[in-house]
C-alpha atoms as a PDB file:
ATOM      1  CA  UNK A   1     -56.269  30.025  60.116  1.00  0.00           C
ATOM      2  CA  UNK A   2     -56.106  26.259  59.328  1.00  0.00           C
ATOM      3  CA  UNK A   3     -52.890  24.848  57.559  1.00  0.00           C
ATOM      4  CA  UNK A   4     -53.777  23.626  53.880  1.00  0.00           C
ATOM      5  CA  UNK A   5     -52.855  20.537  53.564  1.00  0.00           C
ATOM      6  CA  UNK A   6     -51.206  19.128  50.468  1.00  0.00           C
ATOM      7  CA  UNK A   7     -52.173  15.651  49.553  1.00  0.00           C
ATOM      8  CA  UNK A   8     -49.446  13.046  48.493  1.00  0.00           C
ATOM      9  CA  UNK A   9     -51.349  10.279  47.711  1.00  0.00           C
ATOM     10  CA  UNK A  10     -51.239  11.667  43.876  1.00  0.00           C
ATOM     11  CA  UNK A  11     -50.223   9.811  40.560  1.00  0.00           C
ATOM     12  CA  UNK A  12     -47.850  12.596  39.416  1.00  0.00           C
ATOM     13  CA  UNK A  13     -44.765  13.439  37.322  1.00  0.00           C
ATOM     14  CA  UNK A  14     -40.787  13.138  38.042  1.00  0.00           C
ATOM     15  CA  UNK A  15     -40.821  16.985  38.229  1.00  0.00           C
ATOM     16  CA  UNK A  16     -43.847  17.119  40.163  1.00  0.00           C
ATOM     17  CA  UNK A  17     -42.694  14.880  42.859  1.00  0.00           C
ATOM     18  CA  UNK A  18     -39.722  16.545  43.294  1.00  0.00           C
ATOM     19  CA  UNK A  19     -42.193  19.840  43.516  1.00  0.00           C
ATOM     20  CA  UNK A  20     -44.287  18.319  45.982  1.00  0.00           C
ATOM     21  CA  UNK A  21     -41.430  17.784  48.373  1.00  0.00           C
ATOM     22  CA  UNK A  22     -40.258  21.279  48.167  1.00  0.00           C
ATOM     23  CA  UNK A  23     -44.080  22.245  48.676  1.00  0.00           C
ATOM     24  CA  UNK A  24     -44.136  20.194  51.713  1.00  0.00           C
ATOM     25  CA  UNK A  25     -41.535  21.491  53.155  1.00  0.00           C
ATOM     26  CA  UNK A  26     -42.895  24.841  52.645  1.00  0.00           C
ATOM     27  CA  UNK A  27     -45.953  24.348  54.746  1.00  0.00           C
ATOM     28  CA  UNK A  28     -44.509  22.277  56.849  1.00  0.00           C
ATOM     29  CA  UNK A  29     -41.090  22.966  57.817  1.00  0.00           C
ATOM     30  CA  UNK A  30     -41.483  24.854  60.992  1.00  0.00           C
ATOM     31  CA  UNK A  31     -43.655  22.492  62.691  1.00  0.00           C
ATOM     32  CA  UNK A  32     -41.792  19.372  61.177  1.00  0.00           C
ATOM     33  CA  UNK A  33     -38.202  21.339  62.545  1.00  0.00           C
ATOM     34  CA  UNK A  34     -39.999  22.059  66.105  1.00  0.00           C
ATOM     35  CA  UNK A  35     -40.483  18.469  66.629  1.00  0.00           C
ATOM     36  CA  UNK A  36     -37.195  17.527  64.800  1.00  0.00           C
ATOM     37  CA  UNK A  37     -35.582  19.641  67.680  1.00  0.00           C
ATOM     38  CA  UNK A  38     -37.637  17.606  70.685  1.00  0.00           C
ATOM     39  CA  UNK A  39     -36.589  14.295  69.506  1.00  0.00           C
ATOM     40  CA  UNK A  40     -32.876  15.154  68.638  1.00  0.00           C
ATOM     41  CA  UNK A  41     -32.390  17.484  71.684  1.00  0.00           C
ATOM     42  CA  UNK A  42     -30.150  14.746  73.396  1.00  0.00           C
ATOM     43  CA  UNK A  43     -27.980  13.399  70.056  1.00  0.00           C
ATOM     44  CA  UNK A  44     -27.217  17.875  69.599  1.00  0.00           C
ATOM     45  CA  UNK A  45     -25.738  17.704  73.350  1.00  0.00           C
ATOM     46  CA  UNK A  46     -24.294  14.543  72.467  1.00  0.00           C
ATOM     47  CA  UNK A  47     -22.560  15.849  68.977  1.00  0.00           C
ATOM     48  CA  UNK A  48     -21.158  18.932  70.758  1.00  0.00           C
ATOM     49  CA  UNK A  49     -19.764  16.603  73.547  1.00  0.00           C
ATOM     50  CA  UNK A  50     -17.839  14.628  71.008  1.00  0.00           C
ATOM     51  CA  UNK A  51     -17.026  17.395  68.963  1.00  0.00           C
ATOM     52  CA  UNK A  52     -15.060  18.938  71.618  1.00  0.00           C
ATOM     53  CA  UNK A  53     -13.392  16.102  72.759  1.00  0.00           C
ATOM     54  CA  UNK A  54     -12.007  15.924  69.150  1.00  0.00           C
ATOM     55  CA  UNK A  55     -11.835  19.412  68.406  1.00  0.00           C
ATOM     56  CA  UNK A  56      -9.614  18.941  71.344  1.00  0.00           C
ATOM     57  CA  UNK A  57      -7.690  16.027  70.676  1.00  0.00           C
ATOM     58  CA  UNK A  58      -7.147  17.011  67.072  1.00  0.00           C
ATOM     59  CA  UNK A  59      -5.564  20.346  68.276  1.00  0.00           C
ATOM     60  CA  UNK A  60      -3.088  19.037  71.369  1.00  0.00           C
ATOM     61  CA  UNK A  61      -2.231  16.441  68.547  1.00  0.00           C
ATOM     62  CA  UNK A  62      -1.583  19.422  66.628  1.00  0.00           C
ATOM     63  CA  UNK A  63       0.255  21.085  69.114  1.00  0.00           C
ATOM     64  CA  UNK A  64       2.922  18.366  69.686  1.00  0.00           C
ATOM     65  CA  UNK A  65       3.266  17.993  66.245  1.00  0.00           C
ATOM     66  CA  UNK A  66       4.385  21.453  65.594  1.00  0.00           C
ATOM     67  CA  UNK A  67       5.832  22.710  68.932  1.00  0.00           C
ATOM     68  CA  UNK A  68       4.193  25.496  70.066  1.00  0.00           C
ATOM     69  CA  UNK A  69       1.356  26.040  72.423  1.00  0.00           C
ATOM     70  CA  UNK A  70       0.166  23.099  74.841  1.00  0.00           C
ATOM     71  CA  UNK A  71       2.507  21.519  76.931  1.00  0.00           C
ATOM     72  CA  UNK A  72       4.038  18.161  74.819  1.00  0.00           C
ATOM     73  CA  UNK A  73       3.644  16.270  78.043  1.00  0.00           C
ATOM     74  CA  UNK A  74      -0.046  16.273  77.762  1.00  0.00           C
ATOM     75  CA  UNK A  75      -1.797  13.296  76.793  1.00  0.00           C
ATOM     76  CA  UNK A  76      -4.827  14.447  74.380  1.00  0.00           C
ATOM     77  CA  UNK A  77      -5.266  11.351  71.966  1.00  0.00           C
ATOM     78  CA  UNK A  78      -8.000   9.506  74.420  1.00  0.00           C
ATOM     79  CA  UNK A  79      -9.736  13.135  74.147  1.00  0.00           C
ATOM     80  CA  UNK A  80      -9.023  12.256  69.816  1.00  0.00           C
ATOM     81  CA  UNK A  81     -10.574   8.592  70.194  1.00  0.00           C
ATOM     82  CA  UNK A  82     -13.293   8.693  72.488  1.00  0.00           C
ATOM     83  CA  UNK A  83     -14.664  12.323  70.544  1.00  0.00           C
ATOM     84  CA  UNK A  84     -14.630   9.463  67.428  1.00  0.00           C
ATOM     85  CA  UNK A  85     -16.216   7.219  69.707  1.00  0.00           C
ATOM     86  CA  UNK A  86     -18.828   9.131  70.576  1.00  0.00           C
ATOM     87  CA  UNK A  87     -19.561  11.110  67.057  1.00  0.00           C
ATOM     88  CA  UNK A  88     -19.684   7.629  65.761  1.00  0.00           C
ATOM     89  CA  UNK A  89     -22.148   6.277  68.090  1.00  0.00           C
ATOM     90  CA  UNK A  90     -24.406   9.356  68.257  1.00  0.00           C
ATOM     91  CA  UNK A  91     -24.058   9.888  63.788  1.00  0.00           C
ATOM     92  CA  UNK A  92     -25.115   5.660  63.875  1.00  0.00           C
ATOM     93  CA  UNK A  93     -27.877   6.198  66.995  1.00  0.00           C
ATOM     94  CA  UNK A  94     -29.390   9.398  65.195  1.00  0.00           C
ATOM     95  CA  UNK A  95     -29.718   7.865  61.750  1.00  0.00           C
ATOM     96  CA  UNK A  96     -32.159   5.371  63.028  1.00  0.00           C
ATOM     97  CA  UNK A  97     -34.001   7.629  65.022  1.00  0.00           C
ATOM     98  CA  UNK A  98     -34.441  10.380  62.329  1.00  0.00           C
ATOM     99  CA  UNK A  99     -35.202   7.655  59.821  1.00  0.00           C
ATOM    100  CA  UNK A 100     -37.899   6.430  61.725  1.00  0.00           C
ATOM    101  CA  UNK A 101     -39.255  10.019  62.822  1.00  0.00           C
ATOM    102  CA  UNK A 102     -39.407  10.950  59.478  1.00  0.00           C
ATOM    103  CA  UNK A 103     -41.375   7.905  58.180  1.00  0.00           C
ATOM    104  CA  UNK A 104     -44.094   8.372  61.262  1.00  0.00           C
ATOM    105  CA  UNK A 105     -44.282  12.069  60.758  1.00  0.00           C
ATOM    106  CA  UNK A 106     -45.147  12.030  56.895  1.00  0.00           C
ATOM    107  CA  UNK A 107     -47.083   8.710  57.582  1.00  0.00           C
ATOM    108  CA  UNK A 108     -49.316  10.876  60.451  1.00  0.00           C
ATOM    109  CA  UNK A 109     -49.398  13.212  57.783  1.00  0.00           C
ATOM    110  CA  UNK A 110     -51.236  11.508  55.495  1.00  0.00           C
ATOM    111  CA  UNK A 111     -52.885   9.225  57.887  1.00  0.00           C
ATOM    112  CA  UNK A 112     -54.530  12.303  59.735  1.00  0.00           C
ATOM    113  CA  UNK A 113     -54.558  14.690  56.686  1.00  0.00           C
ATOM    114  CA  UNK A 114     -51.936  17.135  57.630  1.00  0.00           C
ATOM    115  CA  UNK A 115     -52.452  16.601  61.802  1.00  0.00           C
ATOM    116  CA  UNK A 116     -49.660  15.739  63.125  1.00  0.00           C
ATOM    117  CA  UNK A 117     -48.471  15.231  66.588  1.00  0.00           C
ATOM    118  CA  UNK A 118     -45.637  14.195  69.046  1.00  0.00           C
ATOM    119  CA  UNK A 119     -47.451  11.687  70.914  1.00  0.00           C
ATOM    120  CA  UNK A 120     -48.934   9.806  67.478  1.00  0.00           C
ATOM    121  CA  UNK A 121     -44.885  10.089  66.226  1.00  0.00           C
ATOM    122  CA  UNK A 122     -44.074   8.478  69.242  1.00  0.00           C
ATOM    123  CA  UNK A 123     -46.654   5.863  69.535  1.00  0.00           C
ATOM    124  CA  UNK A 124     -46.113   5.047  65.967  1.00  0.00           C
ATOM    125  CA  UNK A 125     -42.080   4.586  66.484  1.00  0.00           C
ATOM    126  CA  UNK A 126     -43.312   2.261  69.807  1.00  0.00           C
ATOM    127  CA  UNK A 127     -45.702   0.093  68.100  1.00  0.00           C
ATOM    128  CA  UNK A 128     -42.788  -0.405  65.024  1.00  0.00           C
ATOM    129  CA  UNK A 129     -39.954  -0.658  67.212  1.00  0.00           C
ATOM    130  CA  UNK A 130     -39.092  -4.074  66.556  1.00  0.00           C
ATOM    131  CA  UNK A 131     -39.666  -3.839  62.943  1.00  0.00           C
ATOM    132  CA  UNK A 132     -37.013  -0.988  62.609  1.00  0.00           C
ATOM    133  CA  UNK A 133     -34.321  -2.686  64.410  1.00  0.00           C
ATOM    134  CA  UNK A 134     -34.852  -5.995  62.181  1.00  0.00           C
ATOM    135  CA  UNK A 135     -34.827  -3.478  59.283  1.00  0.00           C
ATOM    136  CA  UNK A 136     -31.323  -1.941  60.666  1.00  0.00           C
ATOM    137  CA  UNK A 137     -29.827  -4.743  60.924  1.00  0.00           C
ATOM    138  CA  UNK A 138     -30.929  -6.053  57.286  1.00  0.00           C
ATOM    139  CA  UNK A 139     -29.582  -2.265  56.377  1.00  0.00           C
ATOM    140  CA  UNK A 140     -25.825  -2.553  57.760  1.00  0.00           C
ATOM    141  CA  UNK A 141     -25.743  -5.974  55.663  1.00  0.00           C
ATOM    142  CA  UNK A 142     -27.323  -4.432  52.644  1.00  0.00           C
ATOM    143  CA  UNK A 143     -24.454  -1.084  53.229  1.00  0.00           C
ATOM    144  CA  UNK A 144     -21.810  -4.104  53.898  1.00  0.00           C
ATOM    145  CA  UNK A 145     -22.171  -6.196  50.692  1.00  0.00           C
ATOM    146  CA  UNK A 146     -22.249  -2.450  48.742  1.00  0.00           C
ATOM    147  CA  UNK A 147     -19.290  -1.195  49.843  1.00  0.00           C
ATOM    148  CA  UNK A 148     -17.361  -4.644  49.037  1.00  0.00           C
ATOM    149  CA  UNK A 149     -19.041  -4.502  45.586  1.00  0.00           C
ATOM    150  CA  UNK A 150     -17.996  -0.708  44.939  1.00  0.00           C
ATOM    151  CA  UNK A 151     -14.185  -1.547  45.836  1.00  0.00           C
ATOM    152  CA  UNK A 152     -14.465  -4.033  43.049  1.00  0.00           C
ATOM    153  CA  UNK A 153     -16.047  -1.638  40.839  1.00  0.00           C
ATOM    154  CA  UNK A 154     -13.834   0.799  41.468  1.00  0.00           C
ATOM    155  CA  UNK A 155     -11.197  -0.856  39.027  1.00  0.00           C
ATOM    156  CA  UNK A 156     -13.516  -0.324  36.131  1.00  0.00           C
ATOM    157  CA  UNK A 157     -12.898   3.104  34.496  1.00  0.00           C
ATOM    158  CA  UNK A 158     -16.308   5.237  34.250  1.00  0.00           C
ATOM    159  CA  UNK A 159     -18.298   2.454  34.056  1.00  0.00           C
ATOM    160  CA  UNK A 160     -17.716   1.317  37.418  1.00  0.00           C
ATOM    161  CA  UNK A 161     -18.189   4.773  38.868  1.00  0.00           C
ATOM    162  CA  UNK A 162     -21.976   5.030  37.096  1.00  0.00           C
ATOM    163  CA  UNK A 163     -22.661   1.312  38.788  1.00  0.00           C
ATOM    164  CA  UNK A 164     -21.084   2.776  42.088  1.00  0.00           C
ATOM    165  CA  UNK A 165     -23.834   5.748  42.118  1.00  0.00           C
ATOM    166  CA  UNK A 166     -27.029   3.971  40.665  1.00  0.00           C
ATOM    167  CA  UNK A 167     -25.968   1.404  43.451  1.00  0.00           C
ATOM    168  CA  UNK A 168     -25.680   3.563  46.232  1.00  0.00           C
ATOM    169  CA  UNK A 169     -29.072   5.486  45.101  1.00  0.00           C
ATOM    170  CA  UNK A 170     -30.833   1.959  44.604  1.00  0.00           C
ATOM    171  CA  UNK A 171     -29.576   1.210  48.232  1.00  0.00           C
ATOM    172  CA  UNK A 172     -30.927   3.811  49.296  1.00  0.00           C
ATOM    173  CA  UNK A 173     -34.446   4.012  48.209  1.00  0.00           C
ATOM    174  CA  UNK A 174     -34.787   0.602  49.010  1.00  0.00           C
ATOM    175  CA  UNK A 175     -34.045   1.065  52.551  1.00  0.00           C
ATOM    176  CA  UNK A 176     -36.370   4.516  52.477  1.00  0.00           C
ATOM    177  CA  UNK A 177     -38.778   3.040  51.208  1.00  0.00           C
ATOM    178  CA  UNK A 178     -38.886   0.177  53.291  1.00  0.00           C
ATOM    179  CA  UNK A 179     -38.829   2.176  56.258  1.00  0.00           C
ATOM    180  CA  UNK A 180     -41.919   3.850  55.001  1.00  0.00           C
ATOM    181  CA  UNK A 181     -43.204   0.575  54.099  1.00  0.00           C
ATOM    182  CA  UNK A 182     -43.489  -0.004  58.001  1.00  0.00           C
ATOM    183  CA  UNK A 183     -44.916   2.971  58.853  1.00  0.00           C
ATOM    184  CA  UNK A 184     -47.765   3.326  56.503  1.00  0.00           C
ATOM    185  CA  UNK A 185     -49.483  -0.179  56.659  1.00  0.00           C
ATOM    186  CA  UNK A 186     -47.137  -1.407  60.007  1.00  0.00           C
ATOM    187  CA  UNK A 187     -45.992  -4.235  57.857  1.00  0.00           C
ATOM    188  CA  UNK A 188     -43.017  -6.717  59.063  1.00  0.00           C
ATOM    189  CA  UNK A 189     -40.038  -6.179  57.550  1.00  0.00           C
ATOM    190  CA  UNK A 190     -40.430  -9.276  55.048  1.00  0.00           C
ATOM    191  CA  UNK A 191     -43.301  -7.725  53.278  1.00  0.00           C
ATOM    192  CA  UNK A 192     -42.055  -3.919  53.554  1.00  0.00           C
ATOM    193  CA  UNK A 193     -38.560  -4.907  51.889  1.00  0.00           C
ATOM    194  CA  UNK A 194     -40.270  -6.704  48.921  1.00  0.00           C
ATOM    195  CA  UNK A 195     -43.188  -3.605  48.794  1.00  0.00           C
ATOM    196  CA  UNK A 196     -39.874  -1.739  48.546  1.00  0.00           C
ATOM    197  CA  UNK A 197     -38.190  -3.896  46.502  1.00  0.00           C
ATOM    198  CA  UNK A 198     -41.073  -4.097  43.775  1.00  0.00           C
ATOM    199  CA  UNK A 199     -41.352  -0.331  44.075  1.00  0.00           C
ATOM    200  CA  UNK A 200     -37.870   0.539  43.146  1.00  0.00           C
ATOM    201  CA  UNK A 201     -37.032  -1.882  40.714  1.00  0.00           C
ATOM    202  CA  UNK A 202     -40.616  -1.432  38.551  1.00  0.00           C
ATOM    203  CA  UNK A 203     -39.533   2.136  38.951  1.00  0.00           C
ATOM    204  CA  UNK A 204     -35.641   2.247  38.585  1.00  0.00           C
ATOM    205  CA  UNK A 205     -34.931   4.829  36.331  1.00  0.00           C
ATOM    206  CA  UNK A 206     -37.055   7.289  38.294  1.00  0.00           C
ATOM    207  CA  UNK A 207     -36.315   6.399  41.566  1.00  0.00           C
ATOM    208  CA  UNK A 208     -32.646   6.741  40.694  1.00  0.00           C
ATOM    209  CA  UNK A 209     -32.865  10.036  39.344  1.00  0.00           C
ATOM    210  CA  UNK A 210     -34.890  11.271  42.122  1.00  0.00           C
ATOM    211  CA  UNK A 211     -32.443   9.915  44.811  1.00  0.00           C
ATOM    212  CA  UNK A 212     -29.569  11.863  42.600  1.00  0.00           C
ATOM    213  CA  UNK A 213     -32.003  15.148  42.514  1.00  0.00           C
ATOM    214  CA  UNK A 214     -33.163  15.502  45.890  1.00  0.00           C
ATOM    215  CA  UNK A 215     -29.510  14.732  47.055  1.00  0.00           C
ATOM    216  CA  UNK A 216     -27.923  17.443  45.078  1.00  0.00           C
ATOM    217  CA  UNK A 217     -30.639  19.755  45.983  1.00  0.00           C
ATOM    218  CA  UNK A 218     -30.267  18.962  49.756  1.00  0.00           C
ATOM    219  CA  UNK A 219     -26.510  19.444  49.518  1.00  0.00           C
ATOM    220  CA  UNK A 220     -26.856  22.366  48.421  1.00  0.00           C
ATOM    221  CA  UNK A 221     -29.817  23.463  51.196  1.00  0.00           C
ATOM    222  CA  UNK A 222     -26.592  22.031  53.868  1.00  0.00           C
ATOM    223  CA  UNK A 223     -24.010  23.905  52.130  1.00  0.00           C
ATOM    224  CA  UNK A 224     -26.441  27.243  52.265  1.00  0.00           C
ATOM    225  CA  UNK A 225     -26.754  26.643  56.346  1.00  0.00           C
ATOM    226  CA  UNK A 226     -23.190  26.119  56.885  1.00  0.00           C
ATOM    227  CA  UNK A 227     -22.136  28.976  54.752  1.00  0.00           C
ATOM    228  CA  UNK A 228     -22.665  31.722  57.654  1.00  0.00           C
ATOM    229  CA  UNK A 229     -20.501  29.495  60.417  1.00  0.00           C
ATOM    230  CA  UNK A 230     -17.970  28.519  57.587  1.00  0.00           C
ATOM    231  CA  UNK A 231     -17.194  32.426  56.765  1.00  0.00           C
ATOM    232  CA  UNK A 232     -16.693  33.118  60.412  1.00  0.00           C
ATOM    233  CA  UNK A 233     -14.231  29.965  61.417  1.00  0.00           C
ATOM    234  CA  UNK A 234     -12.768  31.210  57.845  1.00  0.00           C
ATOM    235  CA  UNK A 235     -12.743  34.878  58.915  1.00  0.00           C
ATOM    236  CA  UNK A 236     -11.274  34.301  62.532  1.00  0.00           C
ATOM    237  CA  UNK A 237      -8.542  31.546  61.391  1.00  0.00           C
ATOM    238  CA  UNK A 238      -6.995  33.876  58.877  1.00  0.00           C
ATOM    239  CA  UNK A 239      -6.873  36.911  61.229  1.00  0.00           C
ATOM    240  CA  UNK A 240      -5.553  34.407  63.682  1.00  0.00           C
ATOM    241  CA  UNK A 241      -2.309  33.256  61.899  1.00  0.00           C
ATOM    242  CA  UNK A 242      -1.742  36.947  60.534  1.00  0.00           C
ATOM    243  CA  UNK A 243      -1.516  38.290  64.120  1.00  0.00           C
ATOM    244  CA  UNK A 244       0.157  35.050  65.114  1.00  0.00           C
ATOM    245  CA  UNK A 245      -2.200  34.204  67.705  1.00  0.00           C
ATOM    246  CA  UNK A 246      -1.860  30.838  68.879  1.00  0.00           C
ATOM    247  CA  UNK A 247      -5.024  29.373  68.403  1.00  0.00           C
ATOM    248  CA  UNK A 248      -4.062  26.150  68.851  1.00  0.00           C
ATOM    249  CA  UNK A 249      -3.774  26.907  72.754  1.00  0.00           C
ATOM    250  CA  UNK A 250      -6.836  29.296  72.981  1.00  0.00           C
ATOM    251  CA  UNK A 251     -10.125  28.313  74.474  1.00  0.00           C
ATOM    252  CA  UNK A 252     -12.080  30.465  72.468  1.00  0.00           C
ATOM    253  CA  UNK A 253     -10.588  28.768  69.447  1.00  0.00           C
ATOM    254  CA  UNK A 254     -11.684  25.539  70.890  1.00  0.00           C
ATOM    255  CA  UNK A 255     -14.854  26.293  71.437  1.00  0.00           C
ATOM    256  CA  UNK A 256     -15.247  28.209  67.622  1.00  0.00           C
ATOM    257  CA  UNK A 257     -14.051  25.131  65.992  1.00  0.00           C
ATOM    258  CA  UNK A 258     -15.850  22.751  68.237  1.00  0.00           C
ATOM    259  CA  UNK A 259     -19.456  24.744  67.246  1.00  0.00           C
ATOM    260  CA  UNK A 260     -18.084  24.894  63.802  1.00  0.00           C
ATOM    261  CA  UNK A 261     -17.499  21.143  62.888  1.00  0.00           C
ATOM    262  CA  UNK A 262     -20.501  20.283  65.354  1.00  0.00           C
ATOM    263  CA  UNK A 263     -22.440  22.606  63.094  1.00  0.00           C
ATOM    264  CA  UNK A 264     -21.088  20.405  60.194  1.00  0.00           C
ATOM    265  CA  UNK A 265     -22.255  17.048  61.368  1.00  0.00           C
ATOM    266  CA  UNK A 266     -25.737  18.434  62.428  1.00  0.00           C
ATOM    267  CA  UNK A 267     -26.521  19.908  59.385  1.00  0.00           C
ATOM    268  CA  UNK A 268     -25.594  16.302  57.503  1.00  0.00           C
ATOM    269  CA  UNK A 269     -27.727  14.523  60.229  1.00  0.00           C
ATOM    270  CA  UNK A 270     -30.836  17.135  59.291  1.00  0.00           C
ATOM    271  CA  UNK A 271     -30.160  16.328  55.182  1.00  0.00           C
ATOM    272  CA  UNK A 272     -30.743  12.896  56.017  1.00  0.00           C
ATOM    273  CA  UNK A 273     -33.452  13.600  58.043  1.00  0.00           C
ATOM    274  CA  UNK A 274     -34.742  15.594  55.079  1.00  0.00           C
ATOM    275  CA  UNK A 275     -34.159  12.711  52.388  1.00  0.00           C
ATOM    276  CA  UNK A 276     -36.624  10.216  53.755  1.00  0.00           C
ATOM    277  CA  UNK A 277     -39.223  13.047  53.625  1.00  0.00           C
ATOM    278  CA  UNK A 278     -38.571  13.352  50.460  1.00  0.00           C
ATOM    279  CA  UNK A 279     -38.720   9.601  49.966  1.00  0.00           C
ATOM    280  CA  UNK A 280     -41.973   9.527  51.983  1.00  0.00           C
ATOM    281  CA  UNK A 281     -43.583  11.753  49.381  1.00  0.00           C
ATOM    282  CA  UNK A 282     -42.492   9.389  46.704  1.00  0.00           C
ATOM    283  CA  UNK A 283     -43.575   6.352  48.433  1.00  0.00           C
ATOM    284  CA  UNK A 284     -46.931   7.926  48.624  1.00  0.00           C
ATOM    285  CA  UNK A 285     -46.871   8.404  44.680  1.00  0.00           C
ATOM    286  CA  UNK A 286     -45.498   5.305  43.914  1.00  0.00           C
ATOM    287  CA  UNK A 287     -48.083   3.440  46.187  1.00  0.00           C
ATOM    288  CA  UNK A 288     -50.964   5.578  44.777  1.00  0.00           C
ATOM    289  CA  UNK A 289     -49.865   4.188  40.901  1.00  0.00           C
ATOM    290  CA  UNK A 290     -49.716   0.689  42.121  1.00  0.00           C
ATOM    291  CA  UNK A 291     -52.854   0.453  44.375  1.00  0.00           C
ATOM    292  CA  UNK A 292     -54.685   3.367  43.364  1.00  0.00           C
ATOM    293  CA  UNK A 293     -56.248   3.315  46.825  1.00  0.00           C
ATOM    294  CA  UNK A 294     -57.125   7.903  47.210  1.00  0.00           C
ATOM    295  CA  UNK A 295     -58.759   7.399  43.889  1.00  0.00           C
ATOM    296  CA  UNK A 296     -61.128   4.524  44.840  1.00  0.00           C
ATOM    297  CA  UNK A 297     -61.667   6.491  47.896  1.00  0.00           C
ATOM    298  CA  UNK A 298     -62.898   9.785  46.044  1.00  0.00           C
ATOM    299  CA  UNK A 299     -64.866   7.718  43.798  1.00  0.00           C
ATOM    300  CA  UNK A 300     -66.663   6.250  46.543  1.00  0.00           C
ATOM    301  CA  UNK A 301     -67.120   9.831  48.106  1.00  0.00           C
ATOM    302  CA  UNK A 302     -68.547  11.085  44.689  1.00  0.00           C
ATOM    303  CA  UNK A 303     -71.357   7.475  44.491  1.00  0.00           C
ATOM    304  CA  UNK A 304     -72.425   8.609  48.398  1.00  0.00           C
ATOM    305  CA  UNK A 305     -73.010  12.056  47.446  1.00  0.00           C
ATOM    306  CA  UNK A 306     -74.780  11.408  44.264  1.00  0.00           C
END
């Protein structure tokens, strides 16, 4: 039986939108996480490679600290930095990738009217390559010049915490968007920042509020998936001190709490992965208000058949 497809290319309401992406995901999140899987197979390895190098650090550290278990000759704070290292690298490495396979899935979506594939993912990605690391680049200076901004708004009571938010959730669409931008018409990164741009700010108040939405709502999908490993690390840490079992020596501690917090960062990386779908879907609305272009396609399909 054939997959309905949902189209996105629909002039629709703030609660609508936010339906749509939840829709989406509901016909499409086992293919969408099957591919997901391919292209972050490495960056899991990766993350559970630096998470037990810190796990591992963090616990001889740990150990010295409080005098019991590992030897206090032992050297673990290279295992401490180069874990940090590493998670760093790989959390920096996988948010461009998942951006970008994000943007080319629900652009091959649409594109190919709910036919999606690995290869057209990867040819897409290919063909923008240079685009998106231009568009990086631009995005570390855009995340720069925020932060500085939100340390100076952080001496203004309230106020400066509302600016801190609506700026965060401004930088972000705009950089969403323009990676979508990209991906739908393969613009450069001139035009897809100002597409963005214009999109956002004739938009602000909805854009905003949809950034805050689909953020709390995907927190709280990420805090639902870490619930089950968080109850067991929770369970087997509280047994552990009562029978004073010194799990800061034990390898099978080591290896709970290194699947634990790699858990952790995985399920971040996937909500982020998740949030440019959703701003995918609202690129689609947004560009179907301002260029109307699935309308003056049906319309044209209605004068053939007549």
């Amino acid at each position: 039986m054939e997959k309905p497809y949902l189209e996105l290319r629909t002039r629709n309401t703030f609660g609508d939108i936010v339906n749509n992406y939840f829709q989406f995901l509901k016909l499409n999140f086992k293919h969408y996480l099957n591919l997901y899987l391919r292209y972050n197979a490495i960056s899991i390895i990766l993350t559970l490679i630096g998470s037990y190098l810190l796990v591992t650090g963090f616990m001889g550290l740990a150990s010295r600290d409080f005098r019991f278990g590992m030897d206090s000759n032992l050297n673990t704070d290279i295992y401490l930095i180069i874990g940090g290292l590493v998670l760093v690298l790989i959390l920096f490495i996988t948010a461009i990738l998942n951006y970008s396979f994000s943007s080319a899935y629900i652009s091959e979506y649409v594109k190919h009217e709910g036919t999606v594939t690995s290869a057209g993912i990867w040819n897409s990605i290919k063909k923008n390559l240079g685009s998106i690391v231009l568009l990086v680049l631009i995005g570390i200076a855009m995340y720069m010049a925020y932060f500085v901004l939100s340390i100076a708004l952080a001496f203004i009571p309230l106020l400066g915490m509302l600016a801190q938010y609506a700026i965060s959730f401004t930088v972000s669409a705009l950089f969403g968007l323009s990676f979508m931008a990209i991906f739908n018409g393969n613009k450069p990164v001139g035009e897809a920042i100002s597409e963005a741009w214009s999109f956002t700010f004739a938009n602000f108040i909805r854009v905003v509020f949809f950034g805050l939405v689909i953020g709390i709502l995907n927190l709280m999908l990420t805090f639902l998936v870490l619930a089950i490993p968080g109850f067991i690390i929770g369970f087997y840490t509280y047994f552990s001190v009562e029978s004073e079992v010194d799990f800061l020596s034990s390898t099978f501690a080591t290896l709970v709490f290194t699947i634990g917090f790699a858990m952790f960062i995985l399920a971040f990386i996937f909500s982020q992965a998740l949030s440019q779908v959703a701003y995918g879907v609202l690129f689609f609305n947004l560009h179907e208000e301002r260029y109307n272009g699935y309308l003056k396609e049906r319309i044209d399909e209605i004068g053939v058949n007549e």
